[in-house]
N, C-alpha and C. Protein backbone atom coordinates (compact mmCIF):
# COMPACT_ATOMS: atom_id res chain seq x y z
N UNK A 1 80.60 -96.91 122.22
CA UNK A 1 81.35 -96.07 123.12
C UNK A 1 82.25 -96.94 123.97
N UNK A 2 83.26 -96.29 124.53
CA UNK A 2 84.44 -97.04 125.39
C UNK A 2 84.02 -96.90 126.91
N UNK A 3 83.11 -97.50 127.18
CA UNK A 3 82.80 -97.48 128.85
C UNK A 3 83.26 -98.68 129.72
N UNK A 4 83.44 -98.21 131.18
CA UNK A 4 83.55 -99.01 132.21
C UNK A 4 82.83 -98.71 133.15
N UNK A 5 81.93 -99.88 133.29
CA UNK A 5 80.80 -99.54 134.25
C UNK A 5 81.67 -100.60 135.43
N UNK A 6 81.19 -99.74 136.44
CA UNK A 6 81.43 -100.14 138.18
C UNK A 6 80.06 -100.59 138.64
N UNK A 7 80.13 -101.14 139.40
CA UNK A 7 78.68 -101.45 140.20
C UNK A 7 79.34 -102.27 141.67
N UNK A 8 78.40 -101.97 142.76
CA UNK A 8 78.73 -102.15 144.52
C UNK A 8 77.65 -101.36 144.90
N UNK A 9 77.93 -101.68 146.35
CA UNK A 9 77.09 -101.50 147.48
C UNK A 9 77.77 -100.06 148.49
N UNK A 10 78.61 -99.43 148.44
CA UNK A 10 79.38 -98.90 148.67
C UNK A 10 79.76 -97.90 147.83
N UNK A 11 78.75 -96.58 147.76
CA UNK A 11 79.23 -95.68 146.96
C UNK A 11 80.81 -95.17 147.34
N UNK A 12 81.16 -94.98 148.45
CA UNK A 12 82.47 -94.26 148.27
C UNK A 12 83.14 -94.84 147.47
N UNK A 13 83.31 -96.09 147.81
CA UNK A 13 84.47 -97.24 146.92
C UNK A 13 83.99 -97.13 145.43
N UNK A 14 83.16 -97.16 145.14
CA UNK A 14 82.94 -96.71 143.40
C UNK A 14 83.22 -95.21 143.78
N UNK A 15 83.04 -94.36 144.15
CA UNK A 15 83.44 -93.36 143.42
C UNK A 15 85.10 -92.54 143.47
N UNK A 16 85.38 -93.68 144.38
CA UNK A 16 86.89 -93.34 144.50
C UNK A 16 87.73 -94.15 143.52
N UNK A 17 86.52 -95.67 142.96
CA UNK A 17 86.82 -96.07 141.60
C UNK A 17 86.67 -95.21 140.61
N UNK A 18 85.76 -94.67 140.38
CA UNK A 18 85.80 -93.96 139.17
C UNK A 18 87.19 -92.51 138.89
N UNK A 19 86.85 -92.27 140.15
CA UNK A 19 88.15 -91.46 139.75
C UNK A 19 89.24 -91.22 139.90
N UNK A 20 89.78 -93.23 139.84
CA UNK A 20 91.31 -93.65 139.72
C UNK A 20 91.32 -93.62 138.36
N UNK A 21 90.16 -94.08 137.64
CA UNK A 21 89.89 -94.03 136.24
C UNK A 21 89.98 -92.90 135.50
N UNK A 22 89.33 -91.99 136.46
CA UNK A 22 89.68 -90.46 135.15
C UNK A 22 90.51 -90.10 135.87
N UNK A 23 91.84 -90.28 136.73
CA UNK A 23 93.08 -89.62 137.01
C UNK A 23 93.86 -90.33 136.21
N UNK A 24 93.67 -91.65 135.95
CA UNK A 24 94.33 -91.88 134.67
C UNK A 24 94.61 -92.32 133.44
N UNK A 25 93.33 -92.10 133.14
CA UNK A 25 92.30 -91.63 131.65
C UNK A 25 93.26 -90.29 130.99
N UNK A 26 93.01 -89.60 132.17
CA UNK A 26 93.95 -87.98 131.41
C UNK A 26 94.90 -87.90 131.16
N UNK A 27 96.01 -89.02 131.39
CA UNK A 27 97.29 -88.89 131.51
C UNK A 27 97.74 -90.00 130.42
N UNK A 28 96.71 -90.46 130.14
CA UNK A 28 97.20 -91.71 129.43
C UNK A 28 97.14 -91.85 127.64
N UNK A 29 98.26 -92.01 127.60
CA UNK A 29 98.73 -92.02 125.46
C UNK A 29 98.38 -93.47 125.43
N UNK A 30 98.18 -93.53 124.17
CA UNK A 30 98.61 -94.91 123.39
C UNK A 30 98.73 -94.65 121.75
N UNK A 31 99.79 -93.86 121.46
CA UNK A 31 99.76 -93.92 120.12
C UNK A 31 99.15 -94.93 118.69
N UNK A 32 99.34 -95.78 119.34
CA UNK A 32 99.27 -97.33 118.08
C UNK A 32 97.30 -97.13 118.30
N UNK A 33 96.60 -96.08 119.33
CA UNK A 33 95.40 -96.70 119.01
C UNK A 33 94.58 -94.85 118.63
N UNK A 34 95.61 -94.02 118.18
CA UNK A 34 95.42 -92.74 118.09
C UNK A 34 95.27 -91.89 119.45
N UNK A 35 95.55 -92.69 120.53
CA UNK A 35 95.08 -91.88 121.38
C UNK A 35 95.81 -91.29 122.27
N UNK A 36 95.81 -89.65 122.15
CA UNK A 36 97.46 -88.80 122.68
C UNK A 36 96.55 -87.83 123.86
N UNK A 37 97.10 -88.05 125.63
CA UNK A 37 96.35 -87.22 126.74
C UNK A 37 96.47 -86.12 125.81
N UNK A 38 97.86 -85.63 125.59
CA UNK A 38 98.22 -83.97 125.06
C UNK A 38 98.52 -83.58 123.82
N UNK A 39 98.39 -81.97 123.55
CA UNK A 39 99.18 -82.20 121.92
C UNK A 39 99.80 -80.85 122.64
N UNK A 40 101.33 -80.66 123.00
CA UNK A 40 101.81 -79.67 123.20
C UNK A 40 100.99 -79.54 124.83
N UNK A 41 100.98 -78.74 125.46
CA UNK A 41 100.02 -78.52 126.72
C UNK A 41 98.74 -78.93 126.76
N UNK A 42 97.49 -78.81 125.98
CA UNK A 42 96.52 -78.83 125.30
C UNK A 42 95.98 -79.72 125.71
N UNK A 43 95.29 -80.61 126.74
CA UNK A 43 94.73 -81.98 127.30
C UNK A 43 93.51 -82.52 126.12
N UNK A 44 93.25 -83.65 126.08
CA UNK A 44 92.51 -83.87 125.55
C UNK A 44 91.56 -85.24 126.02
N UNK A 45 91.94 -85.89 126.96
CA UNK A 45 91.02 -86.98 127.57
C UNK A 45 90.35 -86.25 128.95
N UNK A 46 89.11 -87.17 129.00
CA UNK A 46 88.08 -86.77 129.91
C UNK A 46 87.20 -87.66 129.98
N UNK A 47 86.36 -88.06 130.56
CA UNK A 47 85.47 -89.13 131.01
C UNK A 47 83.99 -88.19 131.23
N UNK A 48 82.91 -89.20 130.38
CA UNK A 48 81.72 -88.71 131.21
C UNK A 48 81.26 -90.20 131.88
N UNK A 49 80.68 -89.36 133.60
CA UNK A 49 80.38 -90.06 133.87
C UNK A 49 78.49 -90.05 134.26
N UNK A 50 78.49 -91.95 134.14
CA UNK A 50 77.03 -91.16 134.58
C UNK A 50 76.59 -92.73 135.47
N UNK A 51 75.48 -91.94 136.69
CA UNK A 51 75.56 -92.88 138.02
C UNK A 51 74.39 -93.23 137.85
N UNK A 52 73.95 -94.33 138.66
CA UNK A 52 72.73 -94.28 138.77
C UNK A 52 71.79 -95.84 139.77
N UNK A 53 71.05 -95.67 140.31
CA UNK A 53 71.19 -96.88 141.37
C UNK A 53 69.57 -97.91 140.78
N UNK A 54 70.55 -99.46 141.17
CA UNK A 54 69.51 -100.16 140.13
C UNK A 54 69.72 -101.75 140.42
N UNK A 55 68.83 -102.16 140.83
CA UNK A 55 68.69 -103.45 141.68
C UNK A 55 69.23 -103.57 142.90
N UNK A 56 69.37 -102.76 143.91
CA UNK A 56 69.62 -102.43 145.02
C UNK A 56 71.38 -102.13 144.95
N UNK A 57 71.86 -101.49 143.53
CA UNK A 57 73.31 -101.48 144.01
C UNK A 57 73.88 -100.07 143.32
N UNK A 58 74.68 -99.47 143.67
CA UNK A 58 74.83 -97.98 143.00
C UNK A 58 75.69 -98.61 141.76
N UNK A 59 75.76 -97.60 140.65
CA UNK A 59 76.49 -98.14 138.92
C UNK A 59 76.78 -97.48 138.37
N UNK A 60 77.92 -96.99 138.30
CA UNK A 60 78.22 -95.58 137.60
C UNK A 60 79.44 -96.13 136.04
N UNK A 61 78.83 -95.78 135.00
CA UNK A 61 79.64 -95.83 133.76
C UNK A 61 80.32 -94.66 133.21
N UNK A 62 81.65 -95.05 133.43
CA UNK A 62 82.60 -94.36 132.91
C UNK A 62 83.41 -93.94 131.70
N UNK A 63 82.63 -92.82 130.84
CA UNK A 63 82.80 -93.40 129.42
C UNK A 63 84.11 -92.64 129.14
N UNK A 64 84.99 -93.35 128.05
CA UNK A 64 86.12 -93.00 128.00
C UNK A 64 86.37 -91.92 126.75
N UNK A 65 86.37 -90.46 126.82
CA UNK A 65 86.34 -89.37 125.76
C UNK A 65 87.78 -89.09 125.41
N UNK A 66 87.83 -88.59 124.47
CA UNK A 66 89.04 -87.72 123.86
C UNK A 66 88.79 -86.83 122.62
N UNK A 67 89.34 -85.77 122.93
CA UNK A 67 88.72 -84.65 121.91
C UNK A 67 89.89 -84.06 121.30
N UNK A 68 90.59 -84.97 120.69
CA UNK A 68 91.59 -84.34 120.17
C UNK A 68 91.35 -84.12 118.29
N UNK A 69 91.69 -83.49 117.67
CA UNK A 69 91.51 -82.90 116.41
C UNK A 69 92.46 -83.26 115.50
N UNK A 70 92.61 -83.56 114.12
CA UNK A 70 93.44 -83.89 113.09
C UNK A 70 92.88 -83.22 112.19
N UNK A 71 93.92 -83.08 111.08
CA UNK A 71 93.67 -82.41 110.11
C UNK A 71 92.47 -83.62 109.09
N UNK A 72 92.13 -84.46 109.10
CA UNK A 72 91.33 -85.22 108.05
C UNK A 72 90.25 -85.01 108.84
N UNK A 73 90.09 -84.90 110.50
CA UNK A 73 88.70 -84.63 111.16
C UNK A 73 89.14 -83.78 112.29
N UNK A 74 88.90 -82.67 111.43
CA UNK A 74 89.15 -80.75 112.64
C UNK A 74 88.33 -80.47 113.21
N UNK A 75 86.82 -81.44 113.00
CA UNK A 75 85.46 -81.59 114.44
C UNK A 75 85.57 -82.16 115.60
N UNK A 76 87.03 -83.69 115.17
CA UNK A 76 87.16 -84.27 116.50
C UNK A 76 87.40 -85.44 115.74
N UNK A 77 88.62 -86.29 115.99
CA UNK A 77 88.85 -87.63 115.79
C UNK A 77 87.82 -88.78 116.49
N UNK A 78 87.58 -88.52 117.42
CA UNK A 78 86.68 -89.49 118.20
C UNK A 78 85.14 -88.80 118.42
N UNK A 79 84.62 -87.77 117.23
CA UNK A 79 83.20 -86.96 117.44
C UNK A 79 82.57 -87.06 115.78
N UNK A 80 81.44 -87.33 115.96
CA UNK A 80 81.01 -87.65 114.36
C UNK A 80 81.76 -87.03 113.49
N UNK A 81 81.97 -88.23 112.52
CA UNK A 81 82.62 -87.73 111.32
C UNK A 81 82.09 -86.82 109.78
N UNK A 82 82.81 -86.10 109.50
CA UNK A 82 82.16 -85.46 108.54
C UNK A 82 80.99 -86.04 107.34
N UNK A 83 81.37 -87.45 106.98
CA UNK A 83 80.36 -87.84 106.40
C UNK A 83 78.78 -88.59 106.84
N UNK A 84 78.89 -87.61 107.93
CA UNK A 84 77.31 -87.87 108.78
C UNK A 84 77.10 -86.83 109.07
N UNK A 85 77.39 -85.94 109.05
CA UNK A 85 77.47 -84.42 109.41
C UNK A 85 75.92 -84.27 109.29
N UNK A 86 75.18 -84.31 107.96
CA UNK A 86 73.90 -84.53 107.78
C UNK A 86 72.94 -84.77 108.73
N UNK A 87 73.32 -85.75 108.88
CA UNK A 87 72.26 -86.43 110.37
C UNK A 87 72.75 -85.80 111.81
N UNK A 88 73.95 -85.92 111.84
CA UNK A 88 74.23 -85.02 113.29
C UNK A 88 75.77 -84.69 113.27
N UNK A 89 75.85 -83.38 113.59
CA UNK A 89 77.42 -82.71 113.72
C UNK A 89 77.81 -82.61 115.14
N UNK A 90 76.63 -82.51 115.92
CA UNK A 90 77.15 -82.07 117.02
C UNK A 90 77.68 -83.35 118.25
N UNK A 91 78.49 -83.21 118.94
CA UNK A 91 78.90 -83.87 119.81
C UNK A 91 77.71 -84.96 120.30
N UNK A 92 78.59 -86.11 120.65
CA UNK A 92 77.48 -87.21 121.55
C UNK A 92 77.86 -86.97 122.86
N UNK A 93 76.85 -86.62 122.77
CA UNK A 93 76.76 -86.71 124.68
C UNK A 93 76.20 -87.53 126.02
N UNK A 94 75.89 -87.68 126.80
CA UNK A 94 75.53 -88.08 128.17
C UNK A 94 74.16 -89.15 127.48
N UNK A 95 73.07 -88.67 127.14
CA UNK A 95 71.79 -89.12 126.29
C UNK A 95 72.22 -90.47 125.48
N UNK A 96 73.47 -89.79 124.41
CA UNK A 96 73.39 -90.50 123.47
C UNK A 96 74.07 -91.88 124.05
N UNK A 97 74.67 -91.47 125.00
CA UNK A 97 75.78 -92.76 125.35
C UNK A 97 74.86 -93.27 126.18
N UNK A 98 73.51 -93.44 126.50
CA UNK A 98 72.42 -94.15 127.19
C UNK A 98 71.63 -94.55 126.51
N UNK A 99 71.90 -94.25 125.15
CA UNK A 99 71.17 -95.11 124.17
C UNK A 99 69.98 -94.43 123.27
N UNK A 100 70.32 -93.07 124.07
CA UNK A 100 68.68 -92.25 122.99
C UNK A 100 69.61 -91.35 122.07
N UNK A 101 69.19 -91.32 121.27
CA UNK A 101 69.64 -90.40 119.74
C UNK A 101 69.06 -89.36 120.08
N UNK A 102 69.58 -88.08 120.25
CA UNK A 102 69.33 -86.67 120.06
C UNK A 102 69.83 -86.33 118.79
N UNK A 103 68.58 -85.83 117.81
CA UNK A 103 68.75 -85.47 116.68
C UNK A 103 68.37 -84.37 116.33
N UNK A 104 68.86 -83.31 115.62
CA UNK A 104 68.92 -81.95 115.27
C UNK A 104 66.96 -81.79 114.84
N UNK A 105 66.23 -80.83 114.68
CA UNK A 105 65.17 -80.87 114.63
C UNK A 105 64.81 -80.83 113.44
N UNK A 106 66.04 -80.24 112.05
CA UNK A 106 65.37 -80.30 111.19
C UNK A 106 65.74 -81.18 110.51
N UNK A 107 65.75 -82.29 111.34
CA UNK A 107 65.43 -83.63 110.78
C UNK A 107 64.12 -84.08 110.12
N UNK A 108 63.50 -83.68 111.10
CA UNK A 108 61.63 -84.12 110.98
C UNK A 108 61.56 -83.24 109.56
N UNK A 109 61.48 -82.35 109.50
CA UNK A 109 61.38 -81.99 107.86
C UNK A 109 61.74 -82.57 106.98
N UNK A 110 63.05 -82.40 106.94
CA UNK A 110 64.02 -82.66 106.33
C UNK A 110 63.89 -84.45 105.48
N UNK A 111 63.49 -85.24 106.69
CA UNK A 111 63.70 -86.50 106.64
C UNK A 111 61.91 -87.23 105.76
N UNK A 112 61.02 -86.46 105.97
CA UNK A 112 59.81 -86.57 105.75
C UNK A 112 60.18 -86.27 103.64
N UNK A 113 60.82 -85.45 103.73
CA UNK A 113 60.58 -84.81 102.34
C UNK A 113 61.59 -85.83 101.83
N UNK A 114 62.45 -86.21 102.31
CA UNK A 114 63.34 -87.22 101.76
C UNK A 114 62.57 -88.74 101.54
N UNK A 115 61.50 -89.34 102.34
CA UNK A 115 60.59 -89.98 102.34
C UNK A 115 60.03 -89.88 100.87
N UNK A 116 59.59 -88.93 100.64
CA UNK A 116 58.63 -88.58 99.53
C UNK A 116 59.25 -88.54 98.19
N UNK A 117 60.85 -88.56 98.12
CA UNK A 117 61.03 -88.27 96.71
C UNK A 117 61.71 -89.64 96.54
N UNK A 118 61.68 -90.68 97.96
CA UNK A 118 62.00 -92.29 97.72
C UNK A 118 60.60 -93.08 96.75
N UNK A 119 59.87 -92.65 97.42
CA UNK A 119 58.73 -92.69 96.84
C UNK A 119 58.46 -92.05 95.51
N UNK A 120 58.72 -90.78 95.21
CA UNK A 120 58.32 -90.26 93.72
C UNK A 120 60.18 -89.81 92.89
N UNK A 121 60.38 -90.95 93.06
CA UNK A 121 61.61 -90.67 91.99
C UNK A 121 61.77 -89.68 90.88
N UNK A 122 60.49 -89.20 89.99
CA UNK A 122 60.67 -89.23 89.25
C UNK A 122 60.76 -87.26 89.27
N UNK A 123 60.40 -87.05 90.46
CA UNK A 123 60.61 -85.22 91.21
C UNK A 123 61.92 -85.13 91.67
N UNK A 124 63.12 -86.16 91.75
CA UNK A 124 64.07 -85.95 92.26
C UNK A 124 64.84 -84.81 92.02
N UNK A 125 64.50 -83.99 90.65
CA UNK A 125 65.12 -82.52 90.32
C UNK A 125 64.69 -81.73 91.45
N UNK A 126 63.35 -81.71 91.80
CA UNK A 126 62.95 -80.78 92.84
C UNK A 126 64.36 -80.93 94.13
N UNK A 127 64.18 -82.34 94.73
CA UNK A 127 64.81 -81.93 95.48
C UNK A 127 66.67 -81.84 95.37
N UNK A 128 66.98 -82.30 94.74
CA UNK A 128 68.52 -81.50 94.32
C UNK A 128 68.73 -79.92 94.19
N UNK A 129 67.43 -79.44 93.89
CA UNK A 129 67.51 -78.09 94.06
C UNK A 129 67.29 -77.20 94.75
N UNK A 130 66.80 -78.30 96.25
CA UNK A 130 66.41 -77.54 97.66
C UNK A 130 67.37 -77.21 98.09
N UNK A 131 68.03 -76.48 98.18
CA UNK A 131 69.16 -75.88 99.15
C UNK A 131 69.06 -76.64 100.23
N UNK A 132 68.08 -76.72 101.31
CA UNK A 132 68.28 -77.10 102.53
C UNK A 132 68.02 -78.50 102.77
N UNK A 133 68.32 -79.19 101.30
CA UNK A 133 68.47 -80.98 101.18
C UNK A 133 69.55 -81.05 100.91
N UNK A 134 70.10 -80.27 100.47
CA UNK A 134 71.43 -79.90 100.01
C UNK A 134 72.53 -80.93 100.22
N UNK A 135 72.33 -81.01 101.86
CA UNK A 135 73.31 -81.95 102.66
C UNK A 135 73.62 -83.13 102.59
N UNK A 136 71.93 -83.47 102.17
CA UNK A 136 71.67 -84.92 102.56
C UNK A 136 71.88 -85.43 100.89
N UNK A 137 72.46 -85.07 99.96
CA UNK A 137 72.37 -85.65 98.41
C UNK A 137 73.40 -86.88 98.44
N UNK A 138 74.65 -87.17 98.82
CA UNK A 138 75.38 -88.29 98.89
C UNK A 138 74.83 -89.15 99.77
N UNK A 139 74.24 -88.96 101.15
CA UNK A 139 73.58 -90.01 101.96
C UNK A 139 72.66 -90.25 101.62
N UNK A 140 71.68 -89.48 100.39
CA UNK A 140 70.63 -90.00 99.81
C UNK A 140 70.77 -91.05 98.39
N UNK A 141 71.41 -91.02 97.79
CA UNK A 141 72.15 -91.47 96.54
C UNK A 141 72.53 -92.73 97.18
N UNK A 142 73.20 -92.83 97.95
CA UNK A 142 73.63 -94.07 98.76
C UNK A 142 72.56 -95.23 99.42
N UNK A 143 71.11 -94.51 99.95
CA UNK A 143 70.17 -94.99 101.03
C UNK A 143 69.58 -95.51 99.08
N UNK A 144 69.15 -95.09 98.62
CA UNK A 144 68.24 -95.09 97.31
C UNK A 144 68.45 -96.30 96.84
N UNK A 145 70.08 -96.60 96.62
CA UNK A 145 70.47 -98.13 96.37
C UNK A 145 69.58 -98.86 97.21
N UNK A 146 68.98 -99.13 98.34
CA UNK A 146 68.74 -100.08 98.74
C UNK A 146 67.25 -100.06 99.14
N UNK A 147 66.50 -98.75 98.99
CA UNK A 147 65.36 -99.09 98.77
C UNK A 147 64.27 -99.76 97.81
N UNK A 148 63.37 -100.18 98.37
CA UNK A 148 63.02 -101.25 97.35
C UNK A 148 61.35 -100.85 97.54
N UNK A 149 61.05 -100.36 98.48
CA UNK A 149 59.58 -100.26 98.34
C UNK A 149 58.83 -101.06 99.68
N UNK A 150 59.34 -101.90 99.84
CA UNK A 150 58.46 -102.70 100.70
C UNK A 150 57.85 -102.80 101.71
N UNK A 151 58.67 -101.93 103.10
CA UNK A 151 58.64 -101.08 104.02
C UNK A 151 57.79 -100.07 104.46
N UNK A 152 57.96 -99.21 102.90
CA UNK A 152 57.14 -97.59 102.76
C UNK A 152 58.99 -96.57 103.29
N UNK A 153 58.79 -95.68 102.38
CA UNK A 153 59.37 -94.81 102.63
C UNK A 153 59.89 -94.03 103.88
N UNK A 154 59.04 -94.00 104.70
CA UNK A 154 59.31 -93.40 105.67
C UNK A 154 60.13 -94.14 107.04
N UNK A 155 59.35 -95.57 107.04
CA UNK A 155 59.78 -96.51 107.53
C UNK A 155 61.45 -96.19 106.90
N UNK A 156 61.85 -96.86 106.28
CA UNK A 156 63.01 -96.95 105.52
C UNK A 156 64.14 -95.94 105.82
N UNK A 157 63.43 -94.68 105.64
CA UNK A 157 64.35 -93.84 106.17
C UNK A 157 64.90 -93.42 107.83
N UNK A 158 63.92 -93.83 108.62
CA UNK A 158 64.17 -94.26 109.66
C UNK A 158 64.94 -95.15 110.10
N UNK A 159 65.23 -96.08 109.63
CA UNK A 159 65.95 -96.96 109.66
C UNK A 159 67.53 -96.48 109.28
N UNK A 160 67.41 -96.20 108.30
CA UNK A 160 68.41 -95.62 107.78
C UNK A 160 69.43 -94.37 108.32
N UNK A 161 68.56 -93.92 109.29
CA UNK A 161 69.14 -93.18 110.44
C UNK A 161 69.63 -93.68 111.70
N UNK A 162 69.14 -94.65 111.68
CA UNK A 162 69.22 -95.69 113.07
C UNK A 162 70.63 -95.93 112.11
N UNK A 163 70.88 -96.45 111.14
CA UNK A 163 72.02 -97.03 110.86
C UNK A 163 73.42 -95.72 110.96
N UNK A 164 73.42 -94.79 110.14
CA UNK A 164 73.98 -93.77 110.31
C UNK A 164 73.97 -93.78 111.72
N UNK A 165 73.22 -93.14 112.53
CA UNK A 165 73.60 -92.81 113.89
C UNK A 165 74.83 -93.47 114.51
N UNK A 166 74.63 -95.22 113.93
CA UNK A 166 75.13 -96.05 114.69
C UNK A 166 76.60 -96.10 114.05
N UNK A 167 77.40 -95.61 113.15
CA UNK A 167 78.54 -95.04 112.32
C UNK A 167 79.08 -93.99 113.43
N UNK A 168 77.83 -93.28 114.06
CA UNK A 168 78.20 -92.00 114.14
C UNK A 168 78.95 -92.14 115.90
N UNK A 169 78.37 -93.65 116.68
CA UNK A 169 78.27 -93.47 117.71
C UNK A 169 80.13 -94.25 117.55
N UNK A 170 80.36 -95.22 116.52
CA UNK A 170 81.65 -96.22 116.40
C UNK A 170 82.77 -94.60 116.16
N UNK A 171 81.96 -93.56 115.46
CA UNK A 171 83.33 -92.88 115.65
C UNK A 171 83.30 -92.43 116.95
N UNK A 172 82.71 -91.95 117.80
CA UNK A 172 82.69 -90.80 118.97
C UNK A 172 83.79 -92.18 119.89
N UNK A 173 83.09 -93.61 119.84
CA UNK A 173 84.09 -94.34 120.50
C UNK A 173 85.84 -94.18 120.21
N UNK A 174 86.24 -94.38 121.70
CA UNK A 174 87.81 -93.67 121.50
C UNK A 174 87.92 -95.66 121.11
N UNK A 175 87.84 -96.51 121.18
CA UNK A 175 88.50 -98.16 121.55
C UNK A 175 87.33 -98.39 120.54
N UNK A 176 87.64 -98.81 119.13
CA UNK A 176 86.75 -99.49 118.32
C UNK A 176 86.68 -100.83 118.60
N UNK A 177 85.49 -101.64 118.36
CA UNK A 177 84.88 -102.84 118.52
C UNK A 177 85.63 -103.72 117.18
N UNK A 178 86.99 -103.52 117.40
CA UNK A 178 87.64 -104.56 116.72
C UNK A 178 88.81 -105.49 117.02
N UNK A 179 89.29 -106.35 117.00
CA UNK A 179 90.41 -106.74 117.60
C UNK A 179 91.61 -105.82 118.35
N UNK A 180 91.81 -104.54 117.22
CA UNK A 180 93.03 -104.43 117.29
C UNK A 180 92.55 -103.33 118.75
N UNK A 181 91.19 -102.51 118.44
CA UNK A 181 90.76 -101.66 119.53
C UNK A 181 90.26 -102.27 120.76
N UNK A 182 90.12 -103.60 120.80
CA UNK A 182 89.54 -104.50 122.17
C UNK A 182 90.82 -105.12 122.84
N UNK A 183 91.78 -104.96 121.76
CA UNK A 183 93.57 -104.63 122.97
C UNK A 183 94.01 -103.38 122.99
N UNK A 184 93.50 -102.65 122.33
CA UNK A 184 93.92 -101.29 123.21
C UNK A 184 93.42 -100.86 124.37
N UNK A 185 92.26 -101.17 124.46
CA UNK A 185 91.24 -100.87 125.60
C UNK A 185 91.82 -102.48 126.41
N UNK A 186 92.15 -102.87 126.17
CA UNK A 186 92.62 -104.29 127.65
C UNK A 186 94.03 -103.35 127.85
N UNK A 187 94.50 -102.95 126.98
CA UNK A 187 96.30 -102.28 127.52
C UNK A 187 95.88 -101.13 128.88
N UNK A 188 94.37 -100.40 127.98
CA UNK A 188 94.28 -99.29 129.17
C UNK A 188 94.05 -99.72 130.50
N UNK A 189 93.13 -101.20 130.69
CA UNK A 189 92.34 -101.52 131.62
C UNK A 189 93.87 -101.97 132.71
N UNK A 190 94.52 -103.08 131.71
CA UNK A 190 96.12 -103.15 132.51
C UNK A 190 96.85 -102.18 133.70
N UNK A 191 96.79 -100.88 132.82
CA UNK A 191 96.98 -99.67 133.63
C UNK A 191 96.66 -99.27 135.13
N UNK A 192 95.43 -99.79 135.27
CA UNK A 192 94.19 -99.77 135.74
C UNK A 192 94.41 -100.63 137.08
């Protein structure tokens, strides 16, 4: 995620920091890094923020959102992408950007029975024909390459969600963890 954490002794002054940051967070384009305040009237940047006091000093992280939509991702350019949809469609939120994975519930099913046919390969018709595995057949086809046994199944697939998730969290980030996105995010901070 694209955060700026503040930290002081002096809540006003952070929070009159933070929201020099989302006054102009909202206003702010940078085409070259996809990222447009507006499309037509239509706003699309916003900040969550979240505070919290910790070694005697107040700390509030300011994460940097945008919810704008394209036709290759009509869920959200910067909100999980369709090929995780499986594991989670819905928005990251407040939780997730603190580091805990909120995951849909019928995971635990879902993910248990997927366990079991890593393990019994040889039922894999069964589950291609579950409707409600349905989802998970390309992210399973994919995870299968690399199981090997050693772990245990279940283990494995756990993991394997931890990894997905972590796909899921590089899209919701508006400033990817790459060169070209660690100067877009210094252009914004410039601003700043």
């Amino acid at each position: 995620m694209s955060v700026i954490r503040l930290k002081g002794t002096d809540i006003a002054a952070l929070a009159n920091a933070a929201n020099l940051i989302f006054e102009q967070w909202k206003a702010y384009s940078d085409p070259a890094a996809d990222i447009l305040a507006f499309t037509g009237e239509t706003p699309h940047n916003t900040v969550t923020p979240i505070a919290r006091f910790r070694d005697g000093k107040f700390e509030m992280d300011v994460v940097l959102r945008n919810n704008r939509v394209t036709a290759q991702h009509p869920d959200g350019l910067f909100h999980p992408h369709k090929e995780y949809h499986n594991i989670k469609k819905e928005n990251i939120g407040l939780i997730e950007v603190m580091g805990l994975a909120i995951l849909p519930a019928r995971l635990k099913e879902q993910l248990a029975q997927l366990a079991f046919y890593l393990e019994h390969p040889e039922q894999e018709t069964e589950l291609f024909a579950d409707e409600s595995l349905s989802i998970h057949f390309d992210w399973y086809k994919c995870i299968k390459q690399d199981y090997n046994g050693a772990q245990g199944a279940q283990t494995f697939i756990e993991t394997e969600v931890g990894v997905t998730f972590a796909k899921i969290l590089e899209n919701a980030g508006v400033y990817k963890n790459t060169p070209a996105g660690k100067a877009a995010f210094l252009r914004f901070l410039d601003v700043l």
